[in-house]
Protein backbone atom coordinates (compact mmCIF):
# COMPACT_ATOMS: atom_id res chain seq x y z
CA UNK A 1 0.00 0.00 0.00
CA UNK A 2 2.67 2.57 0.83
CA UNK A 3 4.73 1.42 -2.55
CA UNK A 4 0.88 2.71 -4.50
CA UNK A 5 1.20 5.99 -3.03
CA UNK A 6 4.74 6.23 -3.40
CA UNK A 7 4.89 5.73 -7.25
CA UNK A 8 1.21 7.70 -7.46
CA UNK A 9 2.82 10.72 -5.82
CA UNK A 10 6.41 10.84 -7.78
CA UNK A 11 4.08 10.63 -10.81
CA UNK A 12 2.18 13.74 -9.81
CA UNK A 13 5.14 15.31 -9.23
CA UNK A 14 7.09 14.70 -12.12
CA UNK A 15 3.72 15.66 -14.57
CA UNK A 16 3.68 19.07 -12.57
CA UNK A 17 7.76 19.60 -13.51
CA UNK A 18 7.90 21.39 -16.93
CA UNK A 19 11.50 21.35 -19.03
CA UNK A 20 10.40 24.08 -20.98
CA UNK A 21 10.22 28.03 -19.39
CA UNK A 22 7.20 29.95 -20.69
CA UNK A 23 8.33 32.36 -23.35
CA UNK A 24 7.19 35.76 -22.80
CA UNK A 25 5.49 37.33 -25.57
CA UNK A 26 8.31 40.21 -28.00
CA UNK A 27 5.78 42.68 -27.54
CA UNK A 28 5.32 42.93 -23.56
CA UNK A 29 7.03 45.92 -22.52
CA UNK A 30 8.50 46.01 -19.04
CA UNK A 31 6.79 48.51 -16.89
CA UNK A 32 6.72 49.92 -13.53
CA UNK A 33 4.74 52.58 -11.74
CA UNK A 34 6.58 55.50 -10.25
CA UNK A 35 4.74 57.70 -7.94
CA UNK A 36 5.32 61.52 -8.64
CA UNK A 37 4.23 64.13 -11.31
CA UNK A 38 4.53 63.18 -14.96
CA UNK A 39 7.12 65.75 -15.50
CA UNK A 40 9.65 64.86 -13.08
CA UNK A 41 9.60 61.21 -14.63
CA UNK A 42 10.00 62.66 -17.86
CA UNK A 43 13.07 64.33 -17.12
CA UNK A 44 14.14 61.62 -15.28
CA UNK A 45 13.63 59.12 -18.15
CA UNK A 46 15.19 61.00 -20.59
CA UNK A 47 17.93 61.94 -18.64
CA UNK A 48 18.78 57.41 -18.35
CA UNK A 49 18.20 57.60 -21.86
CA UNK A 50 20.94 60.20 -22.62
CA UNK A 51 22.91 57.60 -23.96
CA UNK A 52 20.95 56.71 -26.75
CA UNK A 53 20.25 58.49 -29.87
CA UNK A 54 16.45 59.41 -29.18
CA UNK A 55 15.04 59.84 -32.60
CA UNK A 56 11.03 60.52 -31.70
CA UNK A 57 10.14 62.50 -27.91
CA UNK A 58 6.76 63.47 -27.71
CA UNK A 59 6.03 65.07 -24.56
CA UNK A 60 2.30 65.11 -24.90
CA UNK A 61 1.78 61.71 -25.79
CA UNK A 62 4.89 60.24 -23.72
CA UNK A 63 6.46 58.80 -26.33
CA UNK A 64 9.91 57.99 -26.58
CA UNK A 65 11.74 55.86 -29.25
CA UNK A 66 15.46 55.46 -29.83
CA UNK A 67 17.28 55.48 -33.02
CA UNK A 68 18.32 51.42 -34.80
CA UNK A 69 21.79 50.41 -33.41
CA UNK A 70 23.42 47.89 -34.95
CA UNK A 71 26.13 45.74 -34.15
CA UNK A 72 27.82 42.50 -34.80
CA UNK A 73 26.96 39.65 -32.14
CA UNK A 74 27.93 36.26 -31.33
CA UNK A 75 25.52 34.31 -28.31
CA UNK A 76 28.30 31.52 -28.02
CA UNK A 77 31.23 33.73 -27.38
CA UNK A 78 32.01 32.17 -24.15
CA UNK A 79 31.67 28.63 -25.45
CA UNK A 80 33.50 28.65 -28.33
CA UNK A 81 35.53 32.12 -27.94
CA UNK A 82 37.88 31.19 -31.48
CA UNK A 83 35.43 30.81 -34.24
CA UNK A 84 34.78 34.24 -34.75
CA UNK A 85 32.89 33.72 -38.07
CA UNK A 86 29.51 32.90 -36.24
CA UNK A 87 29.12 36.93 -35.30
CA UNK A 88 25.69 37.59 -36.20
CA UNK A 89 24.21 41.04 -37.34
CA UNK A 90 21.62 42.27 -34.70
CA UNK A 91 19.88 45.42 -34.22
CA UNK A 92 17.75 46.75 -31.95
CA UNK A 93 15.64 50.16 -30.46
CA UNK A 94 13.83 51.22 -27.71
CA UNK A 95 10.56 52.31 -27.23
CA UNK A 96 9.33 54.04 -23.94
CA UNK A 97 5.80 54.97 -23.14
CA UNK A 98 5.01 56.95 -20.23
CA UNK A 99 1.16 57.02 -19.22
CA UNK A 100 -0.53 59.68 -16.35
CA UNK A 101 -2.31 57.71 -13.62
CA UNK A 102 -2.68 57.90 -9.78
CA UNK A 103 -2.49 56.01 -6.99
CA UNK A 104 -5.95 55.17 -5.97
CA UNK A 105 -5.15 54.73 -2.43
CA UNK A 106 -3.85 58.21 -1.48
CA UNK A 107 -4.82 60.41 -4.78
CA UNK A 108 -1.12 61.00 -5.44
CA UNK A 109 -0.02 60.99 -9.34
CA UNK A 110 1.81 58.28 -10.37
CA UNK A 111 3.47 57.53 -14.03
CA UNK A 112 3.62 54.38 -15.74
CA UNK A 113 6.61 53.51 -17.99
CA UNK A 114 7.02 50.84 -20.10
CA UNK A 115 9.81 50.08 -22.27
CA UNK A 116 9.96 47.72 -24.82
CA UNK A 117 13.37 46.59 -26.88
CA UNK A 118 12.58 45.49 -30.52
CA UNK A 119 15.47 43.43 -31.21
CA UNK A 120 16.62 42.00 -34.62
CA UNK A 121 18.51 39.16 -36.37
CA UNK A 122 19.52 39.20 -39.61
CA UNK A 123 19.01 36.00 -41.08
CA UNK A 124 19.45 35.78 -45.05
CA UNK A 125 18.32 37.53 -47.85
CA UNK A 126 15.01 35.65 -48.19
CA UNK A 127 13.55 36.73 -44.30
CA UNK A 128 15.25 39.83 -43.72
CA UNK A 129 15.32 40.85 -40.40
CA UNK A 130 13.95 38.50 -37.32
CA UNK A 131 12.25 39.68 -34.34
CA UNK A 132 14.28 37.92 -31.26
CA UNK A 133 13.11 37.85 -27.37
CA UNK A 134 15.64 40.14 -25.24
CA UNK A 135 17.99 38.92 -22.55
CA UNK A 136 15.63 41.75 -20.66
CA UNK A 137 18.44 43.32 -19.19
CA UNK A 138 18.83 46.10 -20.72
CA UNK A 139 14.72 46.84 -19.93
CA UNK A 140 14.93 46.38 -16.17
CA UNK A 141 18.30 48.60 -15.93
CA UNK A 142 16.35 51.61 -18.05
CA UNK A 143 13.59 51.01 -15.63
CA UNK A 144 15.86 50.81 -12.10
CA UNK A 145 18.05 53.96 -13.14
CA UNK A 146 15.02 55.86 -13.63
CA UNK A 147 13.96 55.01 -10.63
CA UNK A 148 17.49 56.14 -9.03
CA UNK A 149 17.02 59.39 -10.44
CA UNK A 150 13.80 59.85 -9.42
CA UNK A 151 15.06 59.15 -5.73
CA UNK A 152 17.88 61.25 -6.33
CA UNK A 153 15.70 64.44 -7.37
CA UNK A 154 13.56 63.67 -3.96
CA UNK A 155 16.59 63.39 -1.98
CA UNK A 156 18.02 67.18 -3.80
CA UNK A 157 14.40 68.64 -3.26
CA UNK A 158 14.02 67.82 0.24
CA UNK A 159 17.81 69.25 1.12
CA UNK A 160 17.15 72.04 -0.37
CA UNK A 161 13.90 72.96 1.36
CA UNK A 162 15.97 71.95 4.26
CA UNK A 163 18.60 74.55 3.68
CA UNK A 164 16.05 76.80 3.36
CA UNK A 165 14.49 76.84 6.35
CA UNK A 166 15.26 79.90 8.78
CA UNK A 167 17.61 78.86 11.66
């Protein structure tokens, strides 16, 4: 009796185990919510994305988009570091939306930014250009340095209506 639910239970187990990880979809943005007014995470946004050539930056509709960059790439570098003929040509932009909202809670505005990376392969003549998922990366740094500088303007505010204050 205690082999039966031995066997039945490693069963369920391994039918719950998956080899597989889900894919996540190439056009889910990354996105976070940072609370404060739209302007200061526009600044702060385009400040982390100084470093880019930003090609479209609509204020009004919170639109930001980098220009193409293109490069030569080669994902097995580290396993086979001497055949340098497998570099592949891979491109890539970003796209940022920012979005007004509020935090329902305590009525203070917050601003949603997503940013999606539309990266590239070249693969022949006959398919042009491939849409690849991201090592996501690059998304979640964009979206923690923004976040930085968004602390960093707080912490600047706050000293200097601290230094203001009569002694």
């Amino acid at each position: 009796m205690k082999r039966f639910f031995l066997v039945a239970l490693l069963l369920t187990l391994s039918a719950c185990t998956s080899t597989e990880p889900i894919k996540r979809p190439l056009n889910l943005p990354f996105s976070r919510v940072y609370t404060g007014s739209f302007d200061t995470v526009w600044n702060a946004t385009v400040r982390v994305l100084d470093n880019y050539s930003i090609t479209v930056a609509n204020r009004e509709s919170g639109e930001l988009q980098t220009d193409l960059s293109e490069f030569r790439h080669n994902r097995e570098l580290f396993e086979n570091p001497d055949e340098s003929d497998r570099l592949e040509e891979v491109r890539y932009r970003l796209k940022v939306k920012l979005s007004k909202a509020f935090v329902t809670q305590t009525g203070e505005p917050a601003v949603r930014v997503q940013v999606l990376k539309e990266l590239s392969q070249f693969k022949n003549i006959y398919t042009d250009w491939e849409r690849m998922p991201t090592d996501m990366h690059e998304e979640n740094v964009i979206l923690y340095r923004v976040g930085q500088r968004l602390k960093i303007a707080e912490a600047l505010k706050r000293k200097s209506a601290g230094s203001k204050a009569p002694l």
